[in-house]
Protein backbone atom coordinates (compact mmCIF):
# COMPACT_ATOMS: atom_id res chain seq x y z
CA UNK A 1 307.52 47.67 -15.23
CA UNK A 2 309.63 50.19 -17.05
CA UNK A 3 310.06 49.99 -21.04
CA UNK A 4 313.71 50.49 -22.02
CA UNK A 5 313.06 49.71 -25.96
CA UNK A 6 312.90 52.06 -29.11
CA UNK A 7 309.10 50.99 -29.36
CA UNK A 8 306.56 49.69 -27.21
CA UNK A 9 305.19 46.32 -28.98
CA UNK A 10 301.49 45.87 -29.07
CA UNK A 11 298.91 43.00 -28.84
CA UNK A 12 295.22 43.89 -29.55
CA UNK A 13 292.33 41.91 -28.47
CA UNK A 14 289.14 41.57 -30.19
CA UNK A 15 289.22 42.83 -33.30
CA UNK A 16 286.60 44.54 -34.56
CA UNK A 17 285.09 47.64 -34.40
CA UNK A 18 287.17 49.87 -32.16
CA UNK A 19 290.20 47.82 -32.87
CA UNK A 20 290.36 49.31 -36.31
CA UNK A 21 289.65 52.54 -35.06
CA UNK A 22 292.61 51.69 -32.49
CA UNK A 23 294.85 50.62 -35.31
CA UNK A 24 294.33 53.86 -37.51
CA UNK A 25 295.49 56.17 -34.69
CA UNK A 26 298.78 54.10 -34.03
CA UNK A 27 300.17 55.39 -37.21
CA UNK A 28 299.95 58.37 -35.94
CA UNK A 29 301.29 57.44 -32.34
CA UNK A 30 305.07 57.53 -32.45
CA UNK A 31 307.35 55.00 -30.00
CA UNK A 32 304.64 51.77 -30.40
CA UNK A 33 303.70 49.33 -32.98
CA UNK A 34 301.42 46.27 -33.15
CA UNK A 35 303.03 42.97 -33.44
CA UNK A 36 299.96 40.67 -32.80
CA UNK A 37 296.29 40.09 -33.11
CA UNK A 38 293.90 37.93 -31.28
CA UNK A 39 291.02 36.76 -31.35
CA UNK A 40 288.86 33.58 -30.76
CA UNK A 41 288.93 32.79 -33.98
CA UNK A 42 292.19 32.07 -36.11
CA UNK A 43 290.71 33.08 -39.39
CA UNK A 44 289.63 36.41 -37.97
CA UNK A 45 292.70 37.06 -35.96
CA UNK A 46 294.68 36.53 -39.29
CA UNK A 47 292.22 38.36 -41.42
CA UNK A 48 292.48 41.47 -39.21
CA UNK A 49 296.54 40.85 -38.94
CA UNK A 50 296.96 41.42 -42.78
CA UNK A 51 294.66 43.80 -43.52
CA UNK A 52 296.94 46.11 -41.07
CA UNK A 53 300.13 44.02 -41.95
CA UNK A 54 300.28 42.78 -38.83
CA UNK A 55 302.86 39.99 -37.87
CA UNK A 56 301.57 37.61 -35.62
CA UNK A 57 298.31 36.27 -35.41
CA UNK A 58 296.65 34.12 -31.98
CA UNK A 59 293.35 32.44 -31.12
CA UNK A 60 294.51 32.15 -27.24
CA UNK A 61 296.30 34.99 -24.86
CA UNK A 62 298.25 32.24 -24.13
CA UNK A 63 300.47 33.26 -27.37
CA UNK A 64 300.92 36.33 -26.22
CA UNK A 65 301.25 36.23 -22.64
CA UNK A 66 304.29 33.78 -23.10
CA UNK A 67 305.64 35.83 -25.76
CA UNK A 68 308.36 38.36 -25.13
CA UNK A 69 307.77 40.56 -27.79
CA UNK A 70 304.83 42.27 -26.31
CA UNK A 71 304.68 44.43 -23.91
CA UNK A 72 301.24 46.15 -23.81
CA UNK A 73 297.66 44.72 -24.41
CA UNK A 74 294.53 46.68 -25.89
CA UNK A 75 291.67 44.90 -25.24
CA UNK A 76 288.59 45.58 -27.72
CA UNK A 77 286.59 42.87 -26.63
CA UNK A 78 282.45 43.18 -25.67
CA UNK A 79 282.33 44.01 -21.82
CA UNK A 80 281.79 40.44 -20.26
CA UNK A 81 284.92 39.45 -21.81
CA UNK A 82 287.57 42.44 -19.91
CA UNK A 83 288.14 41.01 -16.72
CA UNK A 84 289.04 37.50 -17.30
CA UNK A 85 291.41 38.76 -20.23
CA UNK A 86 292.81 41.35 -18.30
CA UNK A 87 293.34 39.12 -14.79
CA UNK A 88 295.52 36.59 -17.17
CA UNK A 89 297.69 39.48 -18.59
CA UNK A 90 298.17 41.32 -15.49
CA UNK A 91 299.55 37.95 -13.56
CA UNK A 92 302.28 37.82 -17.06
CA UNK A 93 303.02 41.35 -16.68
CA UNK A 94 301.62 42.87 -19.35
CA UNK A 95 300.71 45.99 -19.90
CA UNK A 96 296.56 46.58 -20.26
CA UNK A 97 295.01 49.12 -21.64
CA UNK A 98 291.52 48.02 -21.95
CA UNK A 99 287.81 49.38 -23.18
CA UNK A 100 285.67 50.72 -20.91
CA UNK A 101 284.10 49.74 -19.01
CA UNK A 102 287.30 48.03 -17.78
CA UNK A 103 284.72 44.94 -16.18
CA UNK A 104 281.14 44.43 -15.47
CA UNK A 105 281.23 45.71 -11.58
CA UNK A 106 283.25 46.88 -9.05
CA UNK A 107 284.49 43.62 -7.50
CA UNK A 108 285.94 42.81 -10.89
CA UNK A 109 287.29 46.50 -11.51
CA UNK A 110 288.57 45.89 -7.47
CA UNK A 111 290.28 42.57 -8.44
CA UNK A 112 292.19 44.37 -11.44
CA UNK A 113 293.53 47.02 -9.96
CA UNK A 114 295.10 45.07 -6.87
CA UNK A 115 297.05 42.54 -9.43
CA UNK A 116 298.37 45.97 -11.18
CA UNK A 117 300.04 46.77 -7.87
CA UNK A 118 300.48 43.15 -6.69
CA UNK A 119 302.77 42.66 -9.92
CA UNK A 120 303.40 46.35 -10.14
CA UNK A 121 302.23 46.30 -13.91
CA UNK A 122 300.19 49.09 -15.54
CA UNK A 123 296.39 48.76 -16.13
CA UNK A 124 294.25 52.21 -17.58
CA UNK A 125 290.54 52.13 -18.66
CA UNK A 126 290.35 53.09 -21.88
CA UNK A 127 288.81 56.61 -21.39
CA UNK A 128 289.90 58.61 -23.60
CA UNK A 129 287.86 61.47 -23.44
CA UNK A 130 289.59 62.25 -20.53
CA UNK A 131 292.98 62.59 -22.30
CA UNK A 132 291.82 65.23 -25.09
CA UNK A 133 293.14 68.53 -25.64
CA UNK A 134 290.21 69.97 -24.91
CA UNK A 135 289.80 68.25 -21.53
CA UNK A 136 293.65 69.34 -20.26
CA UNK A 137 292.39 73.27 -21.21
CA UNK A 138 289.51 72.72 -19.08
CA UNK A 139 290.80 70.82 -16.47
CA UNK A 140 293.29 73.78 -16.14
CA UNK A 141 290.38 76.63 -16.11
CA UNK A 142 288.57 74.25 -12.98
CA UNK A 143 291.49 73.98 -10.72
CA UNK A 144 292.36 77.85 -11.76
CA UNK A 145 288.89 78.71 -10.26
CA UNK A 146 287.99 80.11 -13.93
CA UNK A 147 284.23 79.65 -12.97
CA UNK A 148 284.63 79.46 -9.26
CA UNK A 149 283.58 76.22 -7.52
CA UNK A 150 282.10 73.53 -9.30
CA UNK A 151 278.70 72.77 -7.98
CA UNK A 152 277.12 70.76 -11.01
CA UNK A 153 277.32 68.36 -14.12
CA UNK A 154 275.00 67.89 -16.26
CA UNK A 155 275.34 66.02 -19.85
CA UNK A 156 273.69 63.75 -22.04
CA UNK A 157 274.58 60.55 -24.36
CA UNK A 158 272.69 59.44 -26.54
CA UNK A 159 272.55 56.95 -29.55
CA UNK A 160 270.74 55.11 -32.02
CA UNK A 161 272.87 51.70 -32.63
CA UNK A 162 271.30 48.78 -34.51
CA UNK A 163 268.44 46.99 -32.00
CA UNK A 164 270.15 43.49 -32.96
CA UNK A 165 270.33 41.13 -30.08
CA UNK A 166 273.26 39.38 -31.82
CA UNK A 167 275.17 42.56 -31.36
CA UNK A 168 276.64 43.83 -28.16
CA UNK A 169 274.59 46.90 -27.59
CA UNK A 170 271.45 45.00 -26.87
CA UNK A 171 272.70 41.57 -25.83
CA UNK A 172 272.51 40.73 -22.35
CA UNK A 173 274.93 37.85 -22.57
CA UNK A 174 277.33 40.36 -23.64
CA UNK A 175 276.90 42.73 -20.69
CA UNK A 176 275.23 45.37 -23.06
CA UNK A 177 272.83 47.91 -22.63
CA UNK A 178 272.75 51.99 -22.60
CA UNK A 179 274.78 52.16 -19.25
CA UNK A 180 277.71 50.59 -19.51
CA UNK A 181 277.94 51.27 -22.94
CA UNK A 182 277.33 55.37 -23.25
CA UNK A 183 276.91 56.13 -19.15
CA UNK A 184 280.45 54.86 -18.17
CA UNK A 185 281.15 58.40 -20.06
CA UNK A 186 279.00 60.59 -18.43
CA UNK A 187 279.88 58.95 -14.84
CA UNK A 188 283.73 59.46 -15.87
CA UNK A 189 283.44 63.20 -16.66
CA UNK A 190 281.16 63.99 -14.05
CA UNK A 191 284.17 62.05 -11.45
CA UNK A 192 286.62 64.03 -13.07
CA UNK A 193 284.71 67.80 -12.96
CA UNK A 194 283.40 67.30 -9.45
CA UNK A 195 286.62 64.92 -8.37
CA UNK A 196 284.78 62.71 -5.90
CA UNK A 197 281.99 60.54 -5.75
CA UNK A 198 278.35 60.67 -5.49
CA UNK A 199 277.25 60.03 -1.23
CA UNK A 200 273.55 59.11 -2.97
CA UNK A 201 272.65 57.95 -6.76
CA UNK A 202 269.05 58.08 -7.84
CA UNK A 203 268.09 56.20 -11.04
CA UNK A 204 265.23 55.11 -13.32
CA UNK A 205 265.53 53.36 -16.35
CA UNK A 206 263.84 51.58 -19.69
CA UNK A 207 264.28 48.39 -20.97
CA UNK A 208 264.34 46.50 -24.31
CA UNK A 209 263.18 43.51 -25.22
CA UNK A 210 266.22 41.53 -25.03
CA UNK A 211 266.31 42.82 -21.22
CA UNK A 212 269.25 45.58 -21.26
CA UNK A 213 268.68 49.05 -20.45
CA UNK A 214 267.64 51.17 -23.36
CA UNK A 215 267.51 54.48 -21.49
CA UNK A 216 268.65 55.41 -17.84
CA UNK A 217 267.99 58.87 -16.16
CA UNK A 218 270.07 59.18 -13.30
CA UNK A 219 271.02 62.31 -10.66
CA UNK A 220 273.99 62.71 -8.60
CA UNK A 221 274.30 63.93 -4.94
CA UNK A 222 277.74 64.93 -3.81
CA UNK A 223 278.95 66.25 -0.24
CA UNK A 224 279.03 69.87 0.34
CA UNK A 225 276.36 70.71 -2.34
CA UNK A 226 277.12 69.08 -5.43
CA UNK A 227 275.25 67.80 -8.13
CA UNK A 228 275.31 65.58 -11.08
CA UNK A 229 272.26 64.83 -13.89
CA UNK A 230 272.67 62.40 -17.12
CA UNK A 231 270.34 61.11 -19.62
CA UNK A 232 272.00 58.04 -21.75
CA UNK A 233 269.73 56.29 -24.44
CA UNK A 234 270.13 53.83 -26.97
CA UNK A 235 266.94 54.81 -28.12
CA UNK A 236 266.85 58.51 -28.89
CA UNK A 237 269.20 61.41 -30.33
CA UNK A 238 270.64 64.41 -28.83
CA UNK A 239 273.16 66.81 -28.78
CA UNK A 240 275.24 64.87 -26.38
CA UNK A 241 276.47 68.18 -24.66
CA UNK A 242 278.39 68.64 -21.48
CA UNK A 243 277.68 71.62 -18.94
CA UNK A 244 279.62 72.02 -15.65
CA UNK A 245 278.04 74.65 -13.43
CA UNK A 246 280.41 76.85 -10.98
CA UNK A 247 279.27 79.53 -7.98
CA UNK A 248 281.43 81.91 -10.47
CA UNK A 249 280.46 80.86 -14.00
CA UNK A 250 280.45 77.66 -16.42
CA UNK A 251 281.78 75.35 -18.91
CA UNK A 252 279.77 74.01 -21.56
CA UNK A 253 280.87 71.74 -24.50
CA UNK A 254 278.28 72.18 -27.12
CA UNK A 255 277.81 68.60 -28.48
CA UNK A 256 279.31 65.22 -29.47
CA UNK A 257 281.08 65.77 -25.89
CA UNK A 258 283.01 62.37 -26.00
CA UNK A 259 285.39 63.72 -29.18
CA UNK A 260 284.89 67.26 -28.40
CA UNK A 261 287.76 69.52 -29.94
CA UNK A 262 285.52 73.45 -28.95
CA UNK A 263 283.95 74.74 -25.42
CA UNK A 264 283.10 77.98 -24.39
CA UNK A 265 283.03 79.91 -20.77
CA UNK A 266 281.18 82.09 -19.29
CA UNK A 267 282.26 84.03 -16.33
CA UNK A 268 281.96 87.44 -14.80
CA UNK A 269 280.10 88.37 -17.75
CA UNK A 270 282.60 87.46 -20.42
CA UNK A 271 282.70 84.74 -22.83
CA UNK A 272 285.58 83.10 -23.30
CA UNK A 273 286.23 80.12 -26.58
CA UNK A 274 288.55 76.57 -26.66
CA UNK A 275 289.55 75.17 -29.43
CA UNK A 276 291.43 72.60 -28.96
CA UNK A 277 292.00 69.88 -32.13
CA UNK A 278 292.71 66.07 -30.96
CA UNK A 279 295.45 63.91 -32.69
CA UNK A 280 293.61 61.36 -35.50
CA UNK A 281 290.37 60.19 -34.25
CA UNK A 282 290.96 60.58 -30.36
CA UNK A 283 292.54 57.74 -29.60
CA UNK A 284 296.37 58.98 -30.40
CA UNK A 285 296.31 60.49 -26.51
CA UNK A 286 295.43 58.17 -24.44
CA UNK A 287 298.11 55.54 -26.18
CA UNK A 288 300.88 58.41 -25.77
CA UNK A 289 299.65 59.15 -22.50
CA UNK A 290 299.73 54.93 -21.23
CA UNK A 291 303.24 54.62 -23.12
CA UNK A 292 304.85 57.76 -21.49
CA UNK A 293 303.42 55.99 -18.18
CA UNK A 294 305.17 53.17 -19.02
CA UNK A 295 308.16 54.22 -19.58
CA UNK A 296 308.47 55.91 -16.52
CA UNK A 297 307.51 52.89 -14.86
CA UNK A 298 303.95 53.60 -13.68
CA UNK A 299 301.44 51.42 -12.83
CA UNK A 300 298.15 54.23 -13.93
CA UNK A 301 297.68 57.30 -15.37
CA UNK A 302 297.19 60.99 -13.44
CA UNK A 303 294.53 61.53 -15.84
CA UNK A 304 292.37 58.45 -15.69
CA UNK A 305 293.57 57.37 -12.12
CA UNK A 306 292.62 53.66 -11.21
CA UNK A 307 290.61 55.23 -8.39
CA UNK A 308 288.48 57.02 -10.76
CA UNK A 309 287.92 53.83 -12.42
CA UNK A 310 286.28 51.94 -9.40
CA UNK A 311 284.76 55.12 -7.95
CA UNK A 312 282.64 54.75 -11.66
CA UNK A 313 281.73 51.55 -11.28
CA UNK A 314 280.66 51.60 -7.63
CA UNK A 315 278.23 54.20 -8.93
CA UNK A 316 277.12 51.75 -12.17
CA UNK A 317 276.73 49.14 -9.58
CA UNK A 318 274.22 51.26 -7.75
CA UNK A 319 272.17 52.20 -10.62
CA UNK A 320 272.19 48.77 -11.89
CA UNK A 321 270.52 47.99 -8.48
CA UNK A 322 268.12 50.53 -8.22
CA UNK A 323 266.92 49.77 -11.80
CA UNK A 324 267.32 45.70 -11.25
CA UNK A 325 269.99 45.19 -14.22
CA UNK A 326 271.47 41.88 -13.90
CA UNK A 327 273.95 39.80 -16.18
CA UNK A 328 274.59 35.99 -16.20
CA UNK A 329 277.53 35.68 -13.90
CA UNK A 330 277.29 38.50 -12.17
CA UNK A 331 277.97 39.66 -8.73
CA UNK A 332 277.37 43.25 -7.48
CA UNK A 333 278.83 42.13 -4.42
């Protein structure tokens, strides 16, 4: 699917949240604009539409999918809600870009990603951490061998959201819970320092009332001597720092590490600073990044790779068994 137009045209899903959040950094995003909203609910959809003067407005991805003024999706919607949305896009040919995690478990991630090449259309989990300034610098100083060979990860994410079973960070129904949520991150940075997957995953967890994970504590074995250690918690505060450990040195982002913009190195006893601003609030990259794909025609991204994707929620899926996390359904396969 190549995009010969003057401007990509939009649809957002599920507005709330992280739409708006979406919406503010695509007036800074040149080449794309949003020409409908949808949601379940007409009156939302609409509400959402003109407070960002917005065109169309849909309570069914039927609108859109038959519509042939859109050419890209973001989906916003909770987590149980990605794959069947993104399955009925991906058969019209439209573009998705969609929140991670892009499903619930692999098989669903699996089923995705063969319909992207089966109808050669482009699908990208919406990680943008991966896509920030910052990220490219260090990415460079890893494969330069700036601190020699990476041999460990270590980070931390941590949170206190609302403890509101109506709300998707503690509803079960809506695939919530501390993992899936604020893990996916630390999983998808670890992938990308190290640039394989864990051989063996080792995982504990606590649980909230409403039955999602609340904390998980997790450690990482790779081949050839690698290793990986996160903490996520919906139920406790932290720095939220990043550390990747090298034979030669390290990489450390201080804190916040999901919007980071400053990291420091130290190797061969010399410190060496990044600073590295993003675009609006984070988001402006990975939209340039999935509309430059697009117009060359691409079905994923270099930077957030549709095997880095699955690889991330194999692991999930193994935590999720260790610690017995199950949704209604659900199939770990």
């Amino acid at each position: 699917m190549q995009i010969l137009g003057e401007k990509i045209r939009w649809a957002v899903i599920g507005p709330g949240g992280i739409a708006h959040k979406f919406m503010r950094d695509m007036r800074v995003v040149e080449g794309g604009e949003v020409r409908w909203i949808v949601s379940r609910e007409m009156q939302r959809a609409r509400a959402f539409a003109d407070e960002w003067n917005v065109e169309h407005a849909a309570d069914s991805l039927a609108q859109i999918t038959e519509s042939a003024e859109v050419d890209a999706v973001y989906i916003a919607s909770p987590h149980h809600a990605h794959a069947a949305a993104a399955r009925e896009l991906l058969a019209h040919g439209k573009a998705v870009l969609c929140e991670k995690p892009l499903t619930v478990n692999a098989r669903e991630a699996g089923e995705l990603i063969r319909l992207s090449h089966l109808h050669q259309t482009f699908l990208m989990e919406a990680m943008w951490t991966r896509m920030l300034p910052l990220y490219q610098v260090l990415d460079r100083w890893i494969k330069e061998g700036a601190i020699g060979k990476p041999v460990a990860v270590v980070s931390q994410f941590c949170g206190l959201p609302p403890k509101d079973p109506s709300q998707r960070w503690f509803n079960p129904e809506m695939a919530g819970g501390a993992l899936l949520d604020l893990g996916v991150y630390n999983l998808a940075m670890s992938q990308w320092a190290l640039g394989r997957k864990p051989q063996r995953v080792t995982a504990s967890a606590r649980f909230a009332e409403s039955g999602v994970d609340e904390l998980i504590a997790a450690t990482l074995e790779y081949d050839g001597g690698g290793y990986g250690q996160f903490i996520c918690s919906m139920c406790a505060s932290a720095e939220n720092r990043l550390e990747i450990i090298g034979d030669k040195g390290s990489i450390r982002v201080p804190g916040n590490f999901i919007q980071a913009e400053k990291a420091g190195r130290w190797a061969d006893g010399e410190f060496t600073s990044c600073d590295e601003p993003m675009k609006g609030e984070g988001f402006v990259h990975e939209i340039e990044e999935m509309q430059r794909c697009m117009r060359e025609g691409a079905i994923e991204s270099p930077l957030m790779p549709h095997a880095d994707t699955l690889a991330t929620m194999e692991v999930m899926d193994e935590i999720r068994r260790q610690i017995g996390l199950h949704y209604a359904n659900d199939d770990l396969g």
